[in-house]
C-alpha atoms as a PDB file:
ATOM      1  CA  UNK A   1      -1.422   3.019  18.999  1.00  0.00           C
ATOM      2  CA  UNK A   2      -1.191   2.625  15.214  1.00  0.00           C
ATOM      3  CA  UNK A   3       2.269   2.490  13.977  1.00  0.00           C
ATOM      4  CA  UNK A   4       2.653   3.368  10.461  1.00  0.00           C
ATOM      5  CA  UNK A   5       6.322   2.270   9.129  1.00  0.00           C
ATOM      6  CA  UNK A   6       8.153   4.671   6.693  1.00  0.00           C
ATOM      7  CA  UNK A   7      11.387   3.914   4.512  1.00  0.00           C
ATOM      8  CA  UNK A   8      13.306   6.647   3.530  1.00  0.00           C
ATOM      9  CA  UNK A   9      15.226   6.032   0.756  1.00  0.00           C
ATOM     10  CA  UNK A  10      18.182   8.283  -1.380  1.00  0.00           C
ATOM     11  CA  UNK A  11      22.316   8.849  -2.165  1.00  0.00           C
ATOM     12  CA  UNK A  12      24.199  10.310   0.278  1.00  0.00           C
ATOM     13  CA  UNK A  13      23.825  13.689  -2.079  1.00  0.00           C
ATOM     14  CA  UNK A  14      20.808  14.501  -0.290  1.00  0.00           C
ATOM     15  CA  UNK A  15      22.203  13.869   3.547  1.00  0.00           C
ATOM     16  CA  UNK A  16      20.499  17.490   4.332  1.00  0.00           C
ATOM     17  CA  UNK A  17      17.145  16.603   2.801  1.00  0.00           C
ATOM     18  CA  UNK A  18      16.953  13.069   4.713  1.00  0.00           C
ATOM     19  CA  UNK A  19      17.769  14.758   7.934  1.00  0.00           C
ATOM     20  CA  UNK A  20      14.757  17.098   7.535  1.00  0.00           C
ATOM     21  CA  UNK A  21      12.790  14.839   6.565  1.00  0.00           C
ATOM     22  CA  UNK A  22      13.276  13.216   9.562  1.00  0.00           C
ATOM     23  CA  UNK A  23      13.109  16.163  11.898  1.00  0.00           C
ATOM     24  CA  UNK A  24       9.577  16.458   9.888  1.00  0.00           C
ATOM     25  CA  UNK A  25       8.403  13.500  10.953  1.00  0.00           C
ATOM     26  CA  UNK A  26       8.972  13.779  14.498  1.00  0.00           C
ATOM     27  CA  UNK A  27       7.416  16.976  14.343  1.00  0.00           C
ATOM     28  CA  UNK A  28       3.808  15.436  12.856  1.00  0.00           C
ATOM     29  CA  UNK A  29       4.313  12.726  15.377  1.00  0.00           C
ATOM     30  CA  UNK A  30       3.275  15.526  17.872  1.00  0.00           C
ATOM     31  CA  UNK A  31       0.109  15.877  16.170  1.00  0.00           C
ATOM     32  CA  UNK A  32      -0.882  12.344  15.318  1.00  0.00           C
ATOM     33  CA  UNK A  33       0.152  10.733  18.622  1.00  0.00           C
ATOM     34  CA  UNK A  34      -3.189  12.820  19.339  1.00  0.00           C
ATOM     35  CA  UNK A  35      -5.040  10.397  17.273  1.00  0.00           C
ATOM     36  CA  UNK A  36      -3.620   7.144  17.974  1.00  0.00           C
ATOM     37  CA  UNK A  37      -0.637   7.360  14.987  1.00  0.00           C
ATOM     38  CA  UNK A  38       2.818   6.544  15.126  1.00  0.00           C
ATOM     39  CA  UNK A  39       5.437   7.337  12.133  1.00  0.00           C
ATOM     40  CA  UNK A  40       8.305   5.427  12.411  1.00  0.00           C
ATOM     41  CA  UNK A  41      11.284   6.297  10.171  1.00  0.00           C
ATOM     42  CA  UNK A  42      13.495   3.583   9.159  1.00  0.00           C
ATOM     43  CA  UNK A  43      17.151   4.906   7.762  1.00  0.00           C
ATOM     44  CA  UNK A  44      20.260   3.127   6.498  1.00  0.00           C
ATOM     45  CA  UNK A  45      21.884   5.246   9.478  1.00  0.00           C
ATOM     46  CA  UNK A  46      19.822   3.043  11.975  1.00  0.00           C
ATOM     47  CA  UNK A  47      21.511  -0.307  11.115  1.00  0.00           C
ATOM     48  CA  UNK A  48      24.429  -1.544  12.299  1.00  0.00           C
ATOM     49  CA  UNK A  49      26.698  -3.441  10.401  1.00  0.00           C
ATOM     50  CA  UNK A  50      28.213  -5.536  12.605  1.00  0.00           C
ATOM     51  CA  UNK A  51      24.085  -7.116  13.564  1.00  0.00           C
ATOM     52  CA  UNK A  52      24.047  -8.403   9.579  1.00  0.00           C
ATOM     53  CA  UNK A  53      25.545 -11.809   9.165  1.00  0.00           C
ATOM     54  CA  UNK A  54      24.707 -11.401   5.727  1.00  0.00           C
ATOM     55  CA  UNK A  55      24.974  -8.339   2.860  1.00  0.00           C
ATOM     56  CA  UNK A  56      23.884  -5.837   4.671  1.00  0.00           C
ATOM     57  CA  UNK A  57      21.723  -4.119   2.087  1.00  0.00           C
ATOM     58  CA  UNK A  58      19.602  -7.849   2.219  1.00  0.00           C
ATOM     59  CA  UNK A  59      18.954  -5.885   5.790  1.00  0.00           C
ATOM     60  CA  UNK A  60      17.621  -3.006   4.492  1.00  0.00           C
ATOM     61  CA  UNK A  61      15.388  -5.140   1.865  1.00  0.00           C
ATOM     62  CA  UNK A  62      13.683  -6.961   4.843  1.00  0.00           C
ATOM     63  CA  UNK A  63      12.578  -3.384   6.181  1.00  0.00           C
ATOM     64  CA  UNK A  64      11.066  -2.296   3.384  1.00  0.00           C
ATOM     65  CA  UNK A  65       9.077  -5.226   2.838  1.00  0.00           C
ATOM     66  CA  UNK A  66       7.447  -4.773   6.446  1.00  0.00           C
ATOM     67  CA  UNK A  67       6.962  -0.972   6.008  1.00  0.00           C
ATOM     68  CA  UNK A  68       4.040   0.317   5.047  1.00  0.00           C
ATOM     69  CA  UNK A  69       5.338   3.597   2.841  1.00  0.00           C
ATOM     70  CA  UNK A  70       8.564   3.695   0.692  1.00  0.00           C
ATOM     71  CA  UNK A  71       9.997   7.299  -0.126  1.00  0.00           C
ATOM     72  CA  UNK A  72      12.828   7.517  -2.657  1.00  0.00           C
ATOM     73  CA  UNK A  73      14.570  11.283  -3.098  1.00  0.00           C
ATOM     74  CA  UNK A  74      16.796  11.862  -5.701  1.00  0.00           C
ATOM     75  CA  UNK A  75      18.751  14.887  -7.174  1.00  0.00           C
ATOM     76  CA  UNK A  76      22.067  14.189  -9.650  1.00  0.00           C
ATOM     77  CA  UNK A  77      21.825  10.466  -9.789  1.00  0.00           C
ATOM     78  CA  UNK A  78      20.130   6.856  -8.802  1.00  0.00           C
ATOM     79  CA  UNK A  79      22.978   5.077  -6.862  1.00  0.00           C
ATOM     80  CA  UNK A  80      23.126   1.166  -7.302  1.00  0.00           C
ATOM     81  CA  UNK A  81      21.515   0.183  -3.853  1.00  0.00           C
ATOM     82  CA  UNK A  82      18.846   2.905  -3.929  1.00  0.00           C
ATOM     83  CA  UNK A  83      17.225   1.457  -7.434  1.00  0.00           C
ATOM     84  CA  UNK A  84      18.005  -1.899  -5.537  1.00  0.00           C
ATOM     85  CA  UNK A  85      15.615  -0.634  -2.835  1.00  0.00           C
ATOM     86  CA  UNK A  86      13.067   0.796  -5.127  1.00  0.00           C
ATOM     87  CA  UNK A  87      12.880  -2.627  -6.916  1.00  0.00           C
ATOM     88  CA  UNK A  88      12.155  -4.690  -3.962  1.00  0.00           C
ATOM     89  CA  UNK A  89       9.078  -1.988  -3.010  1.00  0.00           C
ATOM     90  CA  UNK A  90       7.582  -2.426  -6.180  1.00  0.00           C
ATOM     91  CA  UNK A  91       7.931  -5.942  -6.003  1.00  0.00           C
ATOM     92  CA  UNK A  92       6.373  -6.056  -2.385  1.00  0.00           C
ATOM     93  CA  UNK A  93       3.742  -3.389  -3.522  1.00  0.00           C
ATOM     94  CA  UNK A  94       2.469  -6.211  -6.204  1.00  0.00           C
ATOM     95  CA  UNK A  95       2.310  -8.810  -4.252  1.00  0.00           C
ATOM     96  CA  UNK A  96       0.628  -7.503  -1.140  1.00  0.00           C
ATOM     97  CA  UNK A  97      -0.555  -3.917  -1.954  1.00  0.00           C
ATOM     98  CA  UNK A  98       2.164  -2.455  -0.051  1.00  0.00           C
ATOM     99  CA  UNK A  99       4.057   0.020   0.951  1.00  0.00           C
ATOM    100  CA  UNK A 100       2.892   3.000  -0.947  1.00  0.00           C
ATOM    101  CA  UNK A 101       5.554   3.880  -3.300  1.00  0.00           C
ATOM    102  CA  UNK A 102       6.844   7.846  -3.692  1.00  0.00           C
ATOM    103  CA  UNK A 103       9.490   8.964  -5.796  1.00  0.00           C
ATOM    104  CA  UNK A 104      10.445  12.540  -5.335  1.00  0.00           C
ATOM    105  CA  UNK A 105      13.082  14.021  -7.937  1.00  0.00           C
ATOM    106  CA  UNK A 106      14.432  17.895  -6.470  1.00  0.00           C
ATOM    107  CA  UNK A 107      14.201  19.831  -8.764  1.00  0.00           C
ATOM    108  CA  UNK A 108      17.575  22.432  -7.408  1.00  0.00           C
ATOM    109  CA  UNK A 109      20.041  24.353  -9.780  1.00  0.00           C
ATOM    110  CA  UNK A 110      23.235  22.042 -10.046  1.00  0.00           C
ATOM    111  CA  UNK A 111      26.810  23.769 -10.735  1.00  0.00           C
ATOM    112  CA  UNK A 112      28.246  22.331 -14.178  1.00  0.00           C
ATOM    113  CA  UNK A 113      31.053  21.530 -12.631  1.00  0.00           C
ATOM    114  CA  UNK A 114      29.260  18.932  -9.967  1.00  0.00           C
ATOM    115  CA  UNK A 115      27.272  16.949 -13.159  1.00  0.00           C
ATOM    116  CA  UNK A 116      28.795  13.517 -13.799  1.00  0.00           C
ATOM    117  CA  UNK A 117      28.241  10.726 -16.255  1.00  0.00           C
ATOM    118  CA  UNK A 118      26.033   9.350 -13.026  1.00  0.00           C
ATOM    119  CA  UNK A 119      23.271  12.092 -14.196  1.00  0.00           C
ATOM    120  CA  UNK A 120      22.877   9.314 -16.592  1.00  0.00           C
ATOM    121  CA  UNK A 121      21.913   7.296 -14.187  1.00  0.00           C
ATOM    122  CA  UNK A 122      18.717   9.318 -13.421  1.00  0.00           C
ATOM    123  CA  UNK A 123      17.650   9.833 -16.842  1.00  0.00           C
ATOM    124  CA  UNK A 124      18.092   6.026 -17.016  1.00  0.00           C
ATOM    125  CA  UNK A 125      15.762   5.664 -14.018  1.00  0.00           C
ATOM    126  CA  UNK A 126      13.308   8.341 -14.790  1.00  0.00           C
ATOM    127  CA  UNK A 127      12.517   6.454 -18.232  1.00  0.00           C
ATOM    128  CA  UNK A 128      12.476   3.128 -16.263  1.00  0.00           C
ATOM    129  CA  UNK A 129       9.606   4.648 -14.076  1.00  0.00           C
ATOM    130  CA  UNK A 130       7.884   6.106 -17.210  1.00  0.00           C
ATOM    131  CA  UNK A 131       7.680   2.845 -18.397  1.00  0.00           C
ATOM    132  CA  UNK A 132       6.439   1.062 -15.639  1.00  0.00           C
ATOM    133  CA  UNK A 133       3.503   3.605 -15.411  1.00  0.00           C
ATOM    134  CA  UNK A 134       4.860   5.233 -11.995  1.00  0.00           C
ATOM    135  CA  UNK A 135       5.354   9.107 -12.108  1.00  0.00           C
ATOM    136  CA  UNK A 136       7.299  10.694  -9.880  1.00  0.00           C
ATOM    137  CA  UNK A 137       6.827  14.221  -8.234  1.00  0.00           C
ATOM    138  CA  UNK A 138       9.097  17.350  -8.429  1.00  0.00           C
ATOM    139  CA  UNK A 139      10.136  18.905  -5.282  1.00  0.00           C
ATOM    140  CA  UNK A 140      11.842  22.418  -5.373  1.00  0.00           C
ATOM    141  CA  UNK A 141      13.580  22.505  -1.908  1.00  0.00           C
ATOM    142  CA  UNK A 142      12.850  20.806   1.769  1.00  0.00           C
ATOM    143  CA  UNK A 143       9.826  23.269   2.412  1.00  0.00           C
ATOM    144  CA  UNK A 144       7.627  22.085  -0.699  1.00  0.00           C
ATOM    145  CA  UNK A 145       8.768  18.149   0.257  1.00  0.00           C
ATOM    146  CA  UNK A 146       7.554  18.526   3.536  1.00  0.00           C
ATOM    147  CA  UNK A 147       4.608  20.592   2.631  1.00  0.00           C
ATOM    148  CA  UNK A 148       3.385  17.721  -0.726  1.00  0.00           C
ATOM    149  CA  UNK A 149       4.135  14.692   2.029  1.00  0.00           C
ATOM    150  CA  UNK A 150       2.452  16.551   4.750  1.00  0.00           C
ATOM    151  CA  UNK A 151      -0.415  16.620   2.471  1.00  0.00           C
ATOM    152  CA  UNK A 152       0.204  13.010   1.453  1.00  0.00           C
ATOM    153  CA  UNK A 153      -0.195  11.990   5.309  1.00  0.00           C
ATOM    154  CA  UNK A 154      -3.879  13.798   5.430  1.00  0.00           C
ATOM    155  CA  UNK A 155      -4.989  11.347   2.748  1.00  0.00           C
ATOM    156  CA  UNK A 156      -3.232   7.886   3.271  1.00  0.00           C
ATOM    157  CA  UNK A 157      -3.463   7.575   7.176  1.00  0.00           C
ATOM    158  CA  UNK A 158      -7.101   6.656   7.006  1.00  0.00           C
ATOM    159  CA  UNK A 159      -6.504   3.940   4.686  1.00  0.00           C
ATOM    160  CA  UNK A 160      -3.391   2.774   6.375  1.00  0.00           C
ATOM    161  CA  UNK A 161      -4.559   3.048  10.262  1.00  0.00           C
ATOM    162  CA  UNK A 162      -8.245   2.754  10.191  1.00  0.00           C
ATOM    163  CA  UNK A 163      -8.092   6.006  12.091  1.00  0.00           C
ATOM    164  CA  UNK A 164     -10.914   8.175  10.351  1.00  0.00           C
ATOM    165  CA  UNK A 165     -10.087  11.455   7.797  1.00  0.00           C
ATOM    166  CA  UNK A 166     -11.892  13.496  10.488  1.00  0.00           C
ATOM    167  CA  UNK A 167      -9.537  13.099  13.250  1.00  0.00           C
ATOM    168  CA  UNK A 168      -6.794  13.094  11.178  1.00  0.00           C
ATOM    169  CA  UNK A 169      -7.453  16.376   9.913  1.00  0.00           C
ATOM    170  CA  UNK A 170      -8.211  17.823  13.499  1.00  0.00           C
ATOM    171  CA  UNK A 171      -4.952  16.858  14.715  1.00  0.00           C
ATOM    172  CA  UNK A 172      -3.045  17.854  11.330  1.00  0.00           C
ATOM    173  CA  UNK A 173      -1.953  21.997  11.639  1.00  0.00           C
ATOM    174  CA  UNK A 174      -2.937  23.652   9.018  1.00  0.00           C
ATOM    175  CA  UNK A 175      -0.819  23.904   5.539  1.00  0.00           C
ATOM    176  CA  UNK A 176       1.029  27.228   5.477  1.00  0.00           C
ATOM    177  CA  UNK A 177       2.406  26.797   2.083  1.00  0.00           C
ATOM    178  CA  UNK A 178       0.297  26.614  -1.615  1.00  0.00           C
ATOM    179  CA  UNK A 179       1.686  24.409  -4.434  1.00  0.00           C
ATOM    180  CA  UNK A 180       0.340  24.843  -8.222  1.00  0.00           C
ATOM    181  CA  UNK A 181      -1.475  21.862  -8.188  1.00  0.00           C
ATOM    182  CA  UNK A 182       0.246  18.676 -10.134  1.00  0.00           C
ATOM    183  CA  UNK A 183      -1.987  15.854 -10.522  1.00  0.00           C
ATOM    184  CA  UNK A 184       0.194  12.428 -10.932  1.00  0.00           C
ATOM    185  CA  UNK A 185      -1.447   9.515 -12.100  1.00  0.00           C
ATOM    186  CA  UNK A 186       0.156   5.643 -12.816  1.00  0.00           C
ATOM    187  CA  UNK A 187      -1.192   2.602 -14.130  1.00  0.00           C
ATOM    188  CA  UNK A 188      -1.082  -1.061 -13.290  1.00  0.00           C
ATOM    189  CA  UNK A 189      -1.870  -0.459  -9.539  1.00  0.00           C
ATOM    190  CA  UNK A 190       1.560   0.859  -8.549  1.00  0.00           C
ATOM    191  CA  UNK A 191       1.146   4.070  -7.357  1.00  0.00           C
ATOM    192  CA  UNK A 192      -1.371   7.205  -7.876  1.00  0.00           C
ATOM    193  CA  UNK A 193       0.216  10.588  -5.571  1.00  0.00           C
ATOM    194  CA  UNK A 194      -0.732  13.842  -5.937  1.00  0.00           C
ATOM    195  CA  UNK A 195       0.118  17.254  -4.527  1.00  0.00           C
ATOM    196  CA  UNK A 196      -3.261  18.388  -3.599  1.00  0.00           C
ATOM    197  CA  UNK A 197      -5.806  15.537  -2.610  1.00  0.00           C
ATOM    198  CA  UNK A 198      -6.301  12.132  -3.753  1.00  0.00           C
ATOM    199  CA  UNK A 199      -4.833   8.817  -4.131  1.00  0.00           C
ATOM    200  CA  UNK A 200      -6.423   5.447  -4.912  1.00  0.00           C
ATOM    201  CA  UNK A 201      -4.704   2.430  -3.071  1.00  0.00           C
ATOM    202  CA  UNK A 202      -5.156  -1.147  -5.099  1.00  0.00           C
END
């Protein structure tokens, strides 16, 4: 069994979304357990304080440098420890081609009376990604996440398991939902996604 590690990464903001997510997940493990693929899900929720004798988020640093994906979501605002955790992917990512990095902004209406001076935060971030050469993708609601990740999965499993594109696919259920298509590109190796097809690892 190939066991493909994914971090999941966001604020507490988006509690709902990371649930899903995770219900997601355990929903395509149904399918790729047919092919020999395991997606593990490594949360914050998962660790427990009281096994860190040190900072706990130097915990959650050690995971994502032994996963083999990194997804970020983020909505109103980049808390402190998620950039924290974004930084030590990319710098794992250059130095041994891994995990795949995915940033994932929602793109929801937000009441005036929720936005803070944290939005600056993200508009801080989103410029710091800009000019590293990573772009990010735009999700509207849980649906289109799971449907551009779902379509994500299709392409990277090969090159993360070994497991060919052809028995990937005939495990995979087919995609019930159609995006416009949004071709991201990056430079300097860090990340190419997409939300119809390709992406070019390395």
């Amino acid at each position: 069994m190939e066991t493909v590690k994914i971090f999941l990464a966001s604020s507490s903001e988006l509690i709902d979304d990371r649930k899903e997510f995770e219900i997601f997940l355990n929903r395509k493990n149904k399918e790729y357990i047919k092919a020999g693929i395991f997606l593990e899900l490594v949360l914050w929720e998962d660790f427990v304080d009281a096994m860190s004798t040190t900072r706990l988020q130097d915990e959650y640093n050690k995971a994502i440098a032994d996963c083999d994906v990194f997804v970020s979501l983020f909505h109103t605002k980049v808390g402190k420890y998620t950039e924290e955790e974004f930084v030590k992917a990319l710098e794992t990512f250059k130095a041994n081609g891994k995990p795949l990095i995915y940033t994932y902004f929602k793109d929801a209406a937000i009441s005036m009376s929720k936005i803070t001076p944290e939005i600056l935060s993200l508009l801080n971030f989103k410029q710091r990604l800009s000019d590293l050469g990573h772009f990010f993708t735009v999700y509207a609601d849980i649906t289109d996440l799971k449907f551009k990740f779902s379509e994500q999965l299709i392409k990277i499993l090969p090159k993360l398991t070994g497991v060919s594109q052809n028995a990937i696919e005939k495990v995979s259920e087919p995609t019930i939902q159609k995006t416009n298509t949004a071709t991201i590109t990056g430079n300097r190796n860090i990340n190419i996604q997409d939300a119809t097809g390709s992406i070019t690892i390395g």
